[in-house]
C-alpha atoms as a PDB file:
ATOM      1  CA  UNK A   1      59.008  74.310 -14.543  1.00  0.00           C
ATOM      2  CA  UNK A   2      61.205  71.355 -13.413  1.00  0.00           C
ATOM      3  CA  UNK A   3      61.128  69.011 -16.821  1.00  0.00           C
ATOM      4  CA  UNK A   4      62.836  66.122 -15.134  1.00  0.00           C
ATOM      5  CA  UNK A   5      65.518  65.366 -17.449  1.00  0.00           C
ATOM      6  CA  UNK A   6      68.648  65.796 -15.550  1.00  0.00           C
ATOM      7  CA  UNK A   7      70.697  62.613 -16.449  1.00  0.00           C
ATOM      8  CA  UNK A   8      68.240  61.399 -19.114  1.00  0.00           C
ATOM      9  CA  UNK A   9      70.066  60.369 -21.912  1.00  0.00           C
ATOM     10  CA  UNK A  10      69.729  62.111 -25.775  1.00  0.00           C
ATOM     11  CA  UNK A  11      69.886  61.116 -28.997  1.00  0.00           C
ATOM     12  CA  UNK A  12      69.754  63.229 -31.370  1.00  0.00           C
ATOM     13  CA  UNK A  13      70.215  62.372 -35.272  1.00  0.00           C
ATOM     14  CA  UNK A  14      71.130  65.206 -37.411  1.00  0.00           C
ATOM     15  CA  UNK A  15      72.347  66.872 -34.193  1.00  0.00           C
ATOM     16  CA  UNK A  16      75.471  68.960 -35.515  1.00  0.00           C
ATOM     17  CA  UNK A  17      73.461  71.909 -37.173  1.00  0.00           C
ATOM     18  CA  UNK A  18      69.824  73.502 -37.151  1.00  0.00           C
ATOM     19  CA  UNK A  19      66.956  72.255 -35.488  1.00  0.00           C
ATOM     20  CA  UNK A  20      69.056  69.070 -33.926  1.00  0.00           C
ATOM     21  CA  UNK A  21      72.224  71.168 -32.809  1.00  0.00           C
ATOM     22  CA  UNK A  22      69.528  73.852 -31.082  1.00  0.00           C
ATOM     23  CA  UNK A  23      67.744  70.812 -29.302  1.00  0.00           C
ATOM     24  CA  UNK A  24      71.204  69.183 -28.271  1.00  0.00           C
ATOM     25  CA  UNK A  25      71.847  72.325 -26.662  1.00  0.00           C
ATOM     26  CA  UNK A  26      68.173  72.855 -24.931  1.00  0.00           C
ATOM     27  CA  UNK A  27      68.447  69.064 -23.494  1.00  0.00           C
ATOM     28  CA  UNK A  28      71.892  70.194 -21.985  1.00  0.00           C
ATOM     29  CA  UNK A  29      70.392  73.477 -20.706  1.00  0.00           C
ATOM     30  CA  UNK A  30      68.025  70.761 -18.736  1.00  0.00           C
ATOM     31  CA  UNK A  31      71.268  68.919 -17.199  1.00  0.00           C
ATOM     32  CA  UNK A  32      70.607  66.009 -19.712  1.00  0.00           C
ATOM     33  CA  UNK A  33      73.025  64.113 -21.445  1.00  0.00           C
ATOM     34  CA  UNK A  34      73.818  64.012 -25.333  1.00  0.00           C
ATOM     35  CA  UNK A  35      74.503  62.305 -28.368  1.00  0.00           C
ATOM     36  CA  UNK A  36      74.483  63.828 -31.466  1.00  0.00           C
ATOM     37  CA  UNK A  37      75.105  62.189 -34.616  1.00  0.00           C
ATOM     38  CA  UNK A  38      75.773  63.672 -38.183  1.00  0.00           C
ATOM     39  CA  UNK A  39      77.591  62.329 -41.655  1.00  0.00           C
ATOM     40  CA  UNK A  40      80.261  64.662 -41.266  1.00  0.00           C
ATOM     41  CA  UNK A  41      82.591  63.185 -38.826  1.00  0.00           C
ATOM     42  CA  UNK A  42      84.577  65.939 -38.837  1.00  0.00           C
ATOM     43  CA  UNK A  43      81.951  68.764 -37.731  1.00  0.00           C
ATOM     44  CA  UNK A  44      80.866  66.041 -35.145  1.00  0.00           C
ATOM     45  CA  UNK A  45      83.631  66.709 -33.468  1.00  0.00           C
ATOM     46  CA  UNK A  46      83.512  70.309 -33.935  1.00  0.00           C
ATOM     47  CA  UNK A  47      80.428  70.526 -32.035  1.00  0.00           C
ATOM     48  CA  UNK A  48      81.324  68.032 -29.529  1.00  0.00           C
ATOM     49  CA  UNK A  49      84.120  69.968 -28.606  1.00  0.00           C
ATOM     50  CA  UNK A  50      82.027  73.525 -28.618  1.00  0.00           C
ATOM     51  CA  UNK A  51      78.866  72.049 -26.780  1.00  0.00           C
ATOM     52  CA  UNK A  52      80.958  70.659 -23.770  1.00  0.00           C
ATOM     53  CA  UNK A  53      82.682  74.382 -23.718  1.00  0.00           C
ATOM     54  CA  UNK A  54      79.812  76.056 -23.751  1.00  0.00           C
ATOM     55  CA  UNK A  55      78.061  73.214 -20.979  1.00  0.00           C
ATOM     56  CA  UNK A  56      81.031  72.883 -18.453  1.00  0.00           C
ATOM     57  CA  UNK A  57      80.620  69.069 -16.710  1.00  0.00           C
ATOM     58  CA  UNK A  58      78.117  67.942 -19.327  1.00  0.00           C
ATOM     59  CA  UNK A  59      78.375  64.901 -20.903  1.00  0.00           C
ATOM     60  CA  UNK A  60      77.888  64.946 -24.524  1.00  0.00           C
ATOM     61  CA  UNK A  61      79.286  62.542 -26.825  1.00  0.00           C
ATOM     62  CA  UNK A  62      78.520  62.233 -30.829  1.00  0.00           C
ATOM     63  CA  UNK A  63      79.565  60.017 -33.837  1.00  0.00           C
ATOM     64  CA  UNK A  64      79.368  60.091 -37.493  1.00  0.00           C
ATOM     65  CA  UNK A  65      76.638  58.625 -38.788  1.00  0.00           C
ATOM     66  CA  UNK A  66      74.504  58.556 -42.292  1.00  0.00           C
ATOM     67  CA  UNK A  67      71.175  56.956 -41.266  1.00  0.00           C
ATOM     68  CA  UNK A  68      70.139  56.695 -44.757  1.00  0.00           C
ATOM     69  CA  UNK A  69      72.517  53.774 -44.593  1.00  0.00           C
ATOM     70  CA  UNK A  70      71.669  50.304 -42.149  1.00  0.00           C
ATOM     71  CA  UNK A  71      75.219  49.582 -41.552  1.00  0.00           C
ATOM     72  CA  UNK A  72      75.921  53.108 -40.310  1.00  0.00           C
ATOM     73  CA  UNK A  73      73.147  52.675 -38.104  1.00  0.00           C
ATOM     74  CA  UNK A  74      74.031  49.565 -36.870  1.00  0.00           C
ATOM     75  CA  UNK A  75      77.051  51.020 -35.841  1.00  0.00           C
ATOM     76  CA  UNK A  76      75.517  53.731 -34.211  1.00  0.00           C
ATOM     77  CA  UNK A  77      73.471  51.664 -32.228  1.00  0.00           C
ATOM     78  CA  UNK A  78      76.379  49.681 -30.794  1.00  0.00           C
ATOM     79  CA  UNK A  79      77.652  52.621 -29.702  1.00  0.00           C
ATOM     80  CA  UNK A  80      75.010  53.809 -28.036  1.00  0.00           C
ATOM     81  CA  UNK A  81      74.428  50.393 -26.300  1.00  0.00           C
ATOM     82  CA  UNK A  82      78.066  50.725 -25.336  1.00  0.00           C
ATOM     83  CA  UNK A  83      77.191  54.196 -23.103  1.00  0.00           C
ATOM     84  CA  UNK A  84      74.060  52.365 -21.334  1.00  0.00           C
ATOM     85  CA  UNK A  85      71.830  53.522 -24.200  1.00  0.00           C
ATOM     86  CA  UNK A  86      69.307  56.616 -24.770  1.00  0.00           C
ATOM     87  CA  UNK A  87      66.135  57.049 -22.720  1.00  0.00           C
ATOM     88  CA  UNK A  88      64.615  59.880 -25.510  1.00  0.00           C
ATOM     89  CA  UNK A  89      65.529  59.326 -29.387  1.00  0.00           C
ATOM     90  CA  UNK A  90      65.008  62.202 -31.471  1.00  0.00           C
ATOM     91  CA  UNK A  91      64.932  61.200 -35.392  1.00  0.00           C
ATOM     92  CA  UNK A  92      66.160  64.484 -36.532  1.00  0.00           C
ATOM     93  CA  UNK A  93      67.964  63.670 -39.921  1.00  0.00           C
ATOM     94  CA  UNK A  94      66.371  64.753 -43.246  1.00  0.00           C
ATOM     95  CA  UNK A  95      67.011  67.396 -45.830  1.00  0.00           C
ATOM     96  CA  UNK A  96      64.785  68.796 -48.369  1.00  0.00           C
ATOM     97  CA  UNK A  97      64.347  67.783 -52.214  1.00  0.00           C
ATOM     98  CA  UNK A  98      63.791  69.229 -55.376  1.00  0.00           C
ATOM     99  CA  UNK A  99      62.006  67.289 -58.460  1.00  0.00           C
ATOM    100  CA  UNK A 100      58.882  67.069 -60.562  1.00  0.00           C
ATOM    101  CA  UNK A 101      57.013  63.630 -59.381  1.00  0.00           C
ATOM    102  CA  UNK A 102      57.105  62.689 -63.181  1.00  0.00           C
ATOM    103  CA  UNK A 103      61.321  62.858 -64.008  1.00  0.00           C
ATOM    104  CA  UNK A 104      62.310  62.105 -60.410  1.00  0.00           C
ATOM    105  CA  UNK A 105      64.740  59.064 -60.836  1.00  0.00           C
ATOM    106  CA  UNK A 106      63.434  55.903 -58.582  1.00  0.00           C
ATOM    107  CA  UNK A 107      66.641  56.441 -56.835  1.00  0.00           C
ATOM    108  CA  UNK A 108      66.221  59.556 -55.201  1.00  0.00           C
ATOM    109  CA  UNK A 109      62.699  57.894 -53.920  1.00  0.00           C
ATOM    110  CA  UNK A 110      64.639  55.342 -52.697  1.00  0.00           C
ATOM    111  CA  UNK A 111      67.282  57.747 -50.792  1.00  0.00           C
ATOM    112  CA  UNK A 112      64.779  59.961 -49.067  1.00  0.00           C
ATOM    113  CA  UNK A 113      62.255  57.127 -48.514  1.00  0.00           C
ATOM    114  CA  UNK A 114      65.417  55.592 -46.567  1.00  0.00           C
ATOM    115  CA  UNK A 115      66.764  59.041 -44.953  1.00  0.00           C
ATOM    116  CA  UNK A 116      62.914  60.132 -44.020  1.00  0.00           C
ATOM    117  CA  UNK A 117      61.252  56.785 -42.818  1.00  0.00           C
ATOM    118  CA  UNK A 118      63.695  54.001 -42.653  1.00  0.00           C
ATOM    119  CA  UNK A 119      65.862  55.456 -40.551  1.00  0.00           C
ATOM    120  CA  UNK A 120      63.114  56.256 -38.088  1.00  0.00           C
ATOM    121  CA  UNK A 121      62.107  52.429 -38.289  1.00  0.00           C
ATOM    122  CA  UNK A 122      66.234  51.042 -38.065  1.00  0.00           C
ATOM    123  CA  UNK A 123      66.841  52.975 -35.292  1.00  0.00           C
ATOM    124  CA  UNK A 124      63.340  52.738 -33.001  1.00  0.00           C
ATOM    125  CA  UNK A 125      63.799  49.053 -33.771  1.00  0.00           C
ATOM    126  CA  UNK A 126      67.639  48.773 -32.560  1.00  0.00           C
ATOM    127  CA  UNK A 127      67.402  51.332 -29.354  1.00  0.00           C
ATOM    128  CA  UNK A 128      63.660  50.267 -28.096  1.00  0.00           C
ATOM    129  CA  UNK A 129      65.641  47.038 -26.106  1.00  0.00           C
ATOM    130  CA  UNK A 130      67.752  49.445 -24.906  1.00  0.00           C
ATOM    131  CA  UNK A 131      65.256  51.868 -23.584  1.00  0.00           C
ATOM    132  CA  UNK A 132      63.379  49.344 -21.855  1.00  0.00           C
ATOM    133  CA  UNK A 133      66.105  48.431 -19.910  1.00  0.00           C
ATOM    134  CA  UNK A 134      66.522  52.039 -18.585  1.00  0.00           C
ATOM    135  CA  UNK A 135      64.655  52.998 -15.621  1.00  0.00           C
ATOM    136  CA  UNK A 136      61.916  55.616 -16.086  1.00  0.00           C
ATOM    137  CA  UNK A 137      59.975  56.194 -19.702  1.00  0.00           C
ATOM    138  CA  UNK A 138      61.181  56.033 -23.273  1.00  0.00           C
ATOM    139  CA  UNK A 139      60.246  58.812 -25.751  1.00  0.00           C
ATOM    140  CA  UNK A 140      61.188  58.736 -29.317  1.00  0.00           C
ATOM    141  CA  UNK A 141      60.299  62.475 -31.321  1.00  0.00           C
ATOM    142  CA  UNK A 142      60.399  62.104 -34.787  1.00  0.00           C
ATOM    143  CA  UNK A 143      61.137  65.189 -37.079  1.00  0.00           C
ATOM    144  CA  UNK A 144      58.600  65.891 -39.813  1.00  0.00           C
ATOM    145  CA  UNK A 145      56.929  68.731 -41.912  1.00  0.00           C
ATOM    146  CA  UNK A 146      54.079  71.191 -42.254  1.00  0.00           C
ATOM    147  CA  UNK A 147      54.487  70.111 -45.454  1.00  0.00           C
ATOM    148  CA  UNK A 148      53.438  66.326 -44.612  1.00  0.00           C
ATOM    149  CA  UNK A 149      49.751  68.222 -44.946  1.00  0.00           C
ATOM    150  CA  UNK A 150      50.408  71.430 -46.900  1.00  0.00           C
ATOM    151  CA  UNK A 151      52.806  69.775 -49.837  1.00  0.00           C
ATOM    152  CA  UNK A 152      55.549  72.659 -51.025  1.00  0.00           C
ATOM    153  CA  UNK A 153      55.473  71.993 -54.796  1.00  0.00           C
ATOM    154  CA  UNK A 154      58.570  71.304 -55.659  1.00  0.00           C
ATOM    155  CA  UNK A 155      59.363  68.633 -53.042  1.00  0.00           C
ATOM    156  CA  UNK A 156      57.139  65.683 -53.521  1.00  0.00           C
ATOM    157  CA  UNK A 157      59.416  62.895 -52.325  1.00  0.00           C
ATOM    158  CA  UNK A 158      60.005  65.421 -49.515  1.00  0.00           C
ATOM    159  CA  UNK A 159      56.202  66.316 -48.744  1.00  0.00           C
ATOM    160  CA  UNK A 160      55.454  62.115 -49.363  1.00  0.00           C
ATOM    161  CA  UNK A 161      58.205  61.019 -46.984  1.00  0.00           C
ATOM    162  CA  UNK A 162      57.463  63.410 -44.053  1.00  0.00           C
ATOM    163  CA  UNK A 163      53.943  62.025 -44.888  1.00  0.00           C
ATOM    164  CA  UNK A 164      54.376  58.463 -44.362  1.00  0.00           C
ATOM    165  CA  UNK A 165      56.661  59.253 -41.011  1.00  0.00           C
ATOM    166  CA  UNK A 166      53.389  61.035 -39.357  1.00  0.00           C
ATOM    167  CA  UNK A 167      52.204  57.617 -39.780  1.00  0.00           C
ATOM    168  CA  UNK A 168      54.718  56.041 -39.068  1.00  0.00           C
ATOM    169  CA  UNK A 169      54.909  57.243 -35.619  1.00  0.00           C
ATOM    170  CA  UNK A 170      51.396  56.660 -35.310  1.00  0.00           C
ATOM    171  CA  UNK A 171      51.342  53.401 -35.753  1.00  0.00           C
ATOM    172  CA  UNK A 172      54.665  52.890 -33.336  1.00  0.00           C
ATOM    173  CA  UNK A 173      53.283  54.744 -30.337  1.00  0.00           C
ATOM    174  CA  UNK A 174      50.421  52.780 -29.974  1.00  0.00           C
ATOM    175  CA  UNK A 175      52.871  49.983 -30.159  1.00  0.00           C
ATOM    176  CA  UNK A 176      55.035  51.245 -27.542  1.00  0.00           C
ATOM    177  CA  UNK A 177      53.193  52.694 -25.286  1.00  0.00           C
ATOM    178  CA  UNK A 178      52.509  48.920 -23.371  1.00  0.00           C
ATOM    179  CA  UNK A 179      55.895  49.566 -22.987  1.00  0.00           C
ATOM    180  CA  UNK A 180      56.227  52.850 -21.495  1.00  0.00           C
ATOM    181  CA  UNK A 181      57.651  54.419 -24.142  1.00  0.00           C
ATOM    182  CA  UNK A 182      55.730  57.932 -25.640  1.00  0.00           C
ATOM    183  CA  UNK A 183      55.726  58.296 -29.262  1.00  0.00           C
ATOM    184  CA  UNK A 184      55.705  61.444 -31.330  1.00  0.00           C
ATOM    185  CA  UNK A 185      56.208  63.811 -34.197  1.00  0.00           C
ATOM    186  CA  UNK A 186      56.982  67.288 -34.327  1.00  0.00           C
ATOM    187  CA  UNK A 187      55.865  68.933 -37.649  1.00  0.00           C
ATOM    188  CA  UNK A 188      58.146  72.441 -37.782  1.00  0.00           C
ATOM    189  CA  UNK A 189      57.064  74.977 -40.675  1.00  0.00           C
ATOM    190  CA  UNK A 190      59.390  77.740 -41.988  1.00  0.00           C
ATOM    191  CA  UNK A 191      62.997  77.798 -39.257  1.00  0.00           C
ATOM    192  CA  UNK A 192      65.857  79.250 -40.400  1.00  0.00           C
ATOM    193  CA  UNK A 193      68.564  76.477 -40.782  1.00  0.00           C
ATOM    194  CA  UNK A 194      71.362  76.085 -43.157  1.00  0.00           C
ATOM    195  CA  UNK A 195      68.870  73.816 -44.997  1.00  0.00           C
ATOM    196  CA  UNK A 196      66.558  76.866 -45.593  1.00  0.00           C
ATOM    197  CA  UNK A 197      69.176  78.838 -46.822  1.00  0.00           C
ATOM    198  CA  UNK A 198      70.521  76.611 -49.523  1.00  0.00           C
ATOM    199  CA  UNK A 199      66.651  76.279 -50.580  1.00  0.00           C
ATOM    200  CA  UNK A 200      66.769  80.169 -50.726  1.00  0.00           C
ATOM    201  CA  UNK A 201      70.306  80.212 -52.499  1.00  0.00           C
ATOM    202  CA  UNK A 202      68.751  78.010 -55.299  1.00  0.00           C
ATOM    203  CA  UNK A 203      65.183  79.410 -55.741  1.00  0.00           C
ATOM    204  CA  UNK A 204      65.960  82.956 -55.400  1.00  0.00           C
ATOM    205  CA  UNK A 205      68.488  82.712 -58.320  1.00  0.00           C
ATOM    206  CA  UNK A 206      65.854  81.652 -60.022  1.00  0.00           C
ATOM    207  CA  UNK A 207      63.125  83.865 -59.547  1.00  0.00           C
ATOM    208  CA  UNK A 208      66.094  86.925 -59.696  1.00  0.00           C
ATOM    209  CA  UNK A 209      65.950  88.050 -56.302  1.00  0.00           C
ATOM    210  CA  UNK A 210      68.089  88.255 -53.303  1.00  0.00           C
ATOM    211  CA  UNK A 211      68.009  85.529 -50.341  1.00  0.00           C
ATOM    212  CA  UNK A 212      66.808  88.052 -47.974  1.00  0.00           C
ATOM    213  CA  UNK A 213      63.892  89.169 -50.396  1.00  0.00           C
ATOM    214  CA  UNK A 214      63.245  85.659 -50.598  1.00  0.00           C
ATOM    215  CA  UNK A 215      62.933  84.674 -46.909  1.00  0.00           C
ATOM    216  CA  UNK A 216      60.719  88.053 -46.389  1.00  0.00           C
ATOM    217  CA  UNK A 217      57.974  87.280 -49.464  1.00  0.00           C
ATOM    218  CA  UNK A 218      57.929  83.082 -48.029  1.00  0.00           C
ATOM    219  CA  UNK A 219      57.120  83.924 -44.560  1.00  0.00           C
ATOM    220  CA  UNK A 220      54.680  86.761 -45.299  1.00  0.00           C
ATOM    221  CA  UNK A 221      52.444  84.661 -47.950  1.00  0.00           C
ATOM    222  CA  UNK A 222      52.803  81.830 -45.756  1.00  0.00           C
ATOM    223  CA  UNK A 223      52.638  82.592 -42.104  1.00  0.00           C
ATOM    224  CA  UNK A 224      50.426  84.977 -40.124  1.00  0.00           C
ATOM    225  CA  UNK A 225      53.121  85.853 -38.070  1.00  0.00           C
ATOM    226  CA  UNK A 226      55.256  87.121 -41.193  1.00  0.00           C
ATOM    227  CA  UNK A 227      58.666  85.710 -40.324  1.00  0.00           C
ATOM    228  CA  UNK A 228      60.430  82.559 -40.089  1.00  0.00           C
ATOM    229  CA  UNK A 229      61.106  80.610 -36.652  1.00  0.00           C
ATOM    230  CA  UNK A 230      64.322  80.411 -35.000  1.00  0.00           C
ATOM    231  CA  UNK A 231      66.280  76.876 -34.781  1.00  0.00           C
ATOM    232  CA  UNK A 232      66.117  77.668 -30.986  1.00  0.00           C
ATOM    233  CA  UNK A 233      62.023  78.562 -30.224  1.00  0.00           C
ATOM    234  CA  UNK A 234      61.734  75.377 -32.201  1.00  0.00           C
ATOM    235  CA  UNK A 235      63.806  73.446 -30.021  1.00  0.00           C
ATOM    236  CA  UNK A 236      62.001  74.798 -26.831  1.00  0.00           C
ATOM    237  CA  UNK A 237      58.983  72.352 -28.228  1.00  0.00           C
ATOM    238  CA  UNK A 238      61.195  68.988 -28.243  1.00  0.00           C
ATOM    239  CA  UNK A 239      62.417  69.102 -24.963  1.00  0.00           C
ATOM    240  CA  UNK A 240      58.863  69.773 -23.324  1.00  0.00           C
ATOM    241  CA  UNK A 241      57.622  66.619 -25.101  1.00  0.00           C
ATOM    242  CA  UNK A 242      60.043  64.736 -24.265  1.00  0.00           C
ATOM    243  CA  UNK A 243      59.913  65.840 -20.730  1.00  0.00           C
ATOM    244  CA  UNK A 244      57.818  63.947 -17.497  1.00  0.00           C
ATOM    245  CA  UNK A 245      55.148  67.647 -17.990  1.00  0.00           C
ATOM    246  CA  UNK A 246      53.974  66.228 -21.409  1.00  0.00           C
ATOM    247  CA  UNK A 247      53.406  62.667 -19.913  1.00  0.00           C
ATOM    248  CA  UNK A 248      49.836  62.491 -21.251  1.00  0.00           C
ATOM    249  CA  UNK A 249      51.170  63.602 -25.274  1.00  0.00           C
ATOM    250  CA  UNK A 250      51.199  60.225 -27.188  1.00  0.00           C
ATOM    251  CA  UNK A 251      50.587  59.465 -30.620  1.00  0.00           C
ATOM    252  CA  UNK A 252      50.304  63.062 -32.158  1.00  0.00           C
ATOM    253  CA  UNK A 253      51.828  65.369 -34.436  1.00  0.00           C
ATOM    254  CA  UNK A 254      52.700  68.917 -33.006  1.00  0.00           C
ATOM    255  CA  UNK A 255      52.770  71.718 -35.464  1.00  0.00           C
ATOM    256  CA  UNK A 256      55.095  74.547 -34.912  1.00  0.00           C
ATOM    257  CA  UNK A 257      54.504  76.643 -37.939  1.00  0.00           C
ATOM    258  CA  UNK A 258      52.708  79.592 -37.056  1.00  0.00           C
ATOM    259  CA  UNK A 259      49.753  79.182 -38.389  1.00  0.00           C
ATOM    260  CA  UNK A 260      51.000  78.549 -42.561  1.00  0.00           C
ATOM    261  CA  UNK A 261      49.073  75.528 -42.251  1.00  0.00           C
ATOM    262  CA  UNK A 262      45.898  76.233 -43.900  1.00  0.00           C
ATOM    263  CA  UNK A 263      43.856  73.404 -42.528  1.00  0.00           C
ATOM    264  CA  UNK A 264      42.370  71.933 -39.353  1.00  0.00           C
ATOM    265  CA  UNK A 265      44.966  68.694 -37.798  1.00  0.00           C
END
C-alpha cells in the first residue's frame, strides 16, 4: 500500500522514546521526513544521531523541547518554521500521574492540564499557518488514552486530561478541516514503554510482586488478548492516519487497546 508520505514532513513531540520514537521511525520507513522533540536535549541527540544511522539519506532533525512550557514551544515552532514547517503534527508528549483527586496539589492539575491539552492547543495554533502554506493536506494526531473513557484509578488528572484532549481535537478538526487539514486522536491502551515500566516499578513494590508478574496479571484482567502492545504495532496506526489511504478519517478517536475498553465508542 503506497501511503504517500515520501517527503512529507513529521513532527513528532515526545519523539525520543516509546510510542513517539517507534512512529519517528515508521514515518522514516515511509521515506518521510522527521522531527522529533523531547526535554532531554541530550538523548535528542542520541536518537538523532541513531535514527539517521539506521535510515541512511533521511532527513531527520530534533530539538529539545518541554511543551508543558509556552516559551519552549515558541521556540520550537521557530524552528520548525525555519525548515519550511511540518505537513503532519503528532502531539505525542504526556506521561502518566499518580494522586487521589482529593490531596492532589492544584499544581500538578495545572502541569498535566498544560503537558496534556495546552500543548496540543500552543502548538496546533503556532504550526496551522505553517501547514497551510505547504502544498498537499495537514494532519495533526493527537496522543490520548483508553483511559480518557475507562479512568485507571489512580490517575485522575491523567484519565481527566486525556479526556478533555478527545475533545479537544474534536472541536479543532471541524475547525480545520475548511482548511484541509484532518484532525485526530489516537487512544492507545496497555504498550510497553519506559513509561509503563516505571508505573510497574512503583505499583508492583507495592502490591509485593515482581514487574513481570505485574505486566502479566494487567494485561490478562484487562485485555482479551492477554498481553500488552508493542511501541511499534502501535505506531503502524499513526502513520496510516496520517497517510493520503485514511483521507476520509476526521474528527475521531481510534482505539488501539485490544479490546480492555469495556464500552461501546
Amino acid at each position: 500500500m503506497d501511503l504517500g508520505l515520501e517527503t512529507r514532513m513529521a513532527l513528532i513531540t515526545g519523539g525520543s522514546v516509546g510510542i513517539g520514537l517507534a512512529v519517528a521511525e515508521e514515518f522514516l520507513r515511509e521515506k518521510a521526513d522527521v522531527i522529533i522533540c523531547a526535554r532531554n536535549g541530550e538523548r535528542v541527540e542520541k536518537v538523532v544521531e541513531d535514527l539517521k544511522a539506521a535510515y541512511p539519506g533521511s532527513k531527520v532533525y530534533g530539538k529539545s523541547c518541554d511543551v508543558s512550557k509556552l516559551a519552549d514551544i515558541e521556540s520550537l515552532a521557530a524552528y520548525v518554521k525555519e525548515l519550511g514547517g511540518v505537513d503532519i503534527l503528532i502531539n505525542n508528549a504526556g506521561t502518566g500521574s499518580e494522586e487521589k483527586s482529593m490531596t492532589a496539589l492544584d499544581e500538578k492539575w495545572y502541569y498535566y492540564w498544560d503537558l496534556h491539552v495546552m500543548a496540543a492547543v500552543r502548538l496546533s495554533r503556532m504550526l496551522v499557518p505553517q501547514m497551510k502554506e505547504r502544498p498537499g493536506e495537514g494532519v495533526i494526531i493527537n496522543t490520548t488514552s483508553m483511559c480518557a473513557t475507562q479512568p485507571l484509578y489512580y490517575e485522575p488528572i491523567y484519565n481527566t486530561t486525556k479526556a478533555a484532549l478527545n475533545m479537544y481535537t474534536k472541536c479543532l478538526a471541524d475547525e480545520l478541516i475548511k482548511d484541509n487539514i484532518r484532525v485526530m486522536s489516537i487512544a492507545p491502551g496497555l504498550v510497553l514503554t519506559p513509561d509503563w515500566y516505571k508505573t510497574a516499578g512503583i505499583l508492583s513494590r507495592q502490591q509485593g510482586i515482581s514487574v513481570q508478574q505485574y505486566f502479566d496479571t494487567i494485561a490478562q484482567a484487562m485485555t482479551p488478548i492477554g498481553r500488552f502492545a508493542t511501541a511499534e504495532e502501535t505506531a503502524k496506526l499513526y502513520v496510516f492516519l496520517a497517510s493520503k489511504q485514511a483521507s476520509y478519517c476526521l474528527g475521531a478517536t481510534f482505539h488501539i487497546d485490544a479490546g480492555a475498553v469495556k464500552t461501546i465508542y
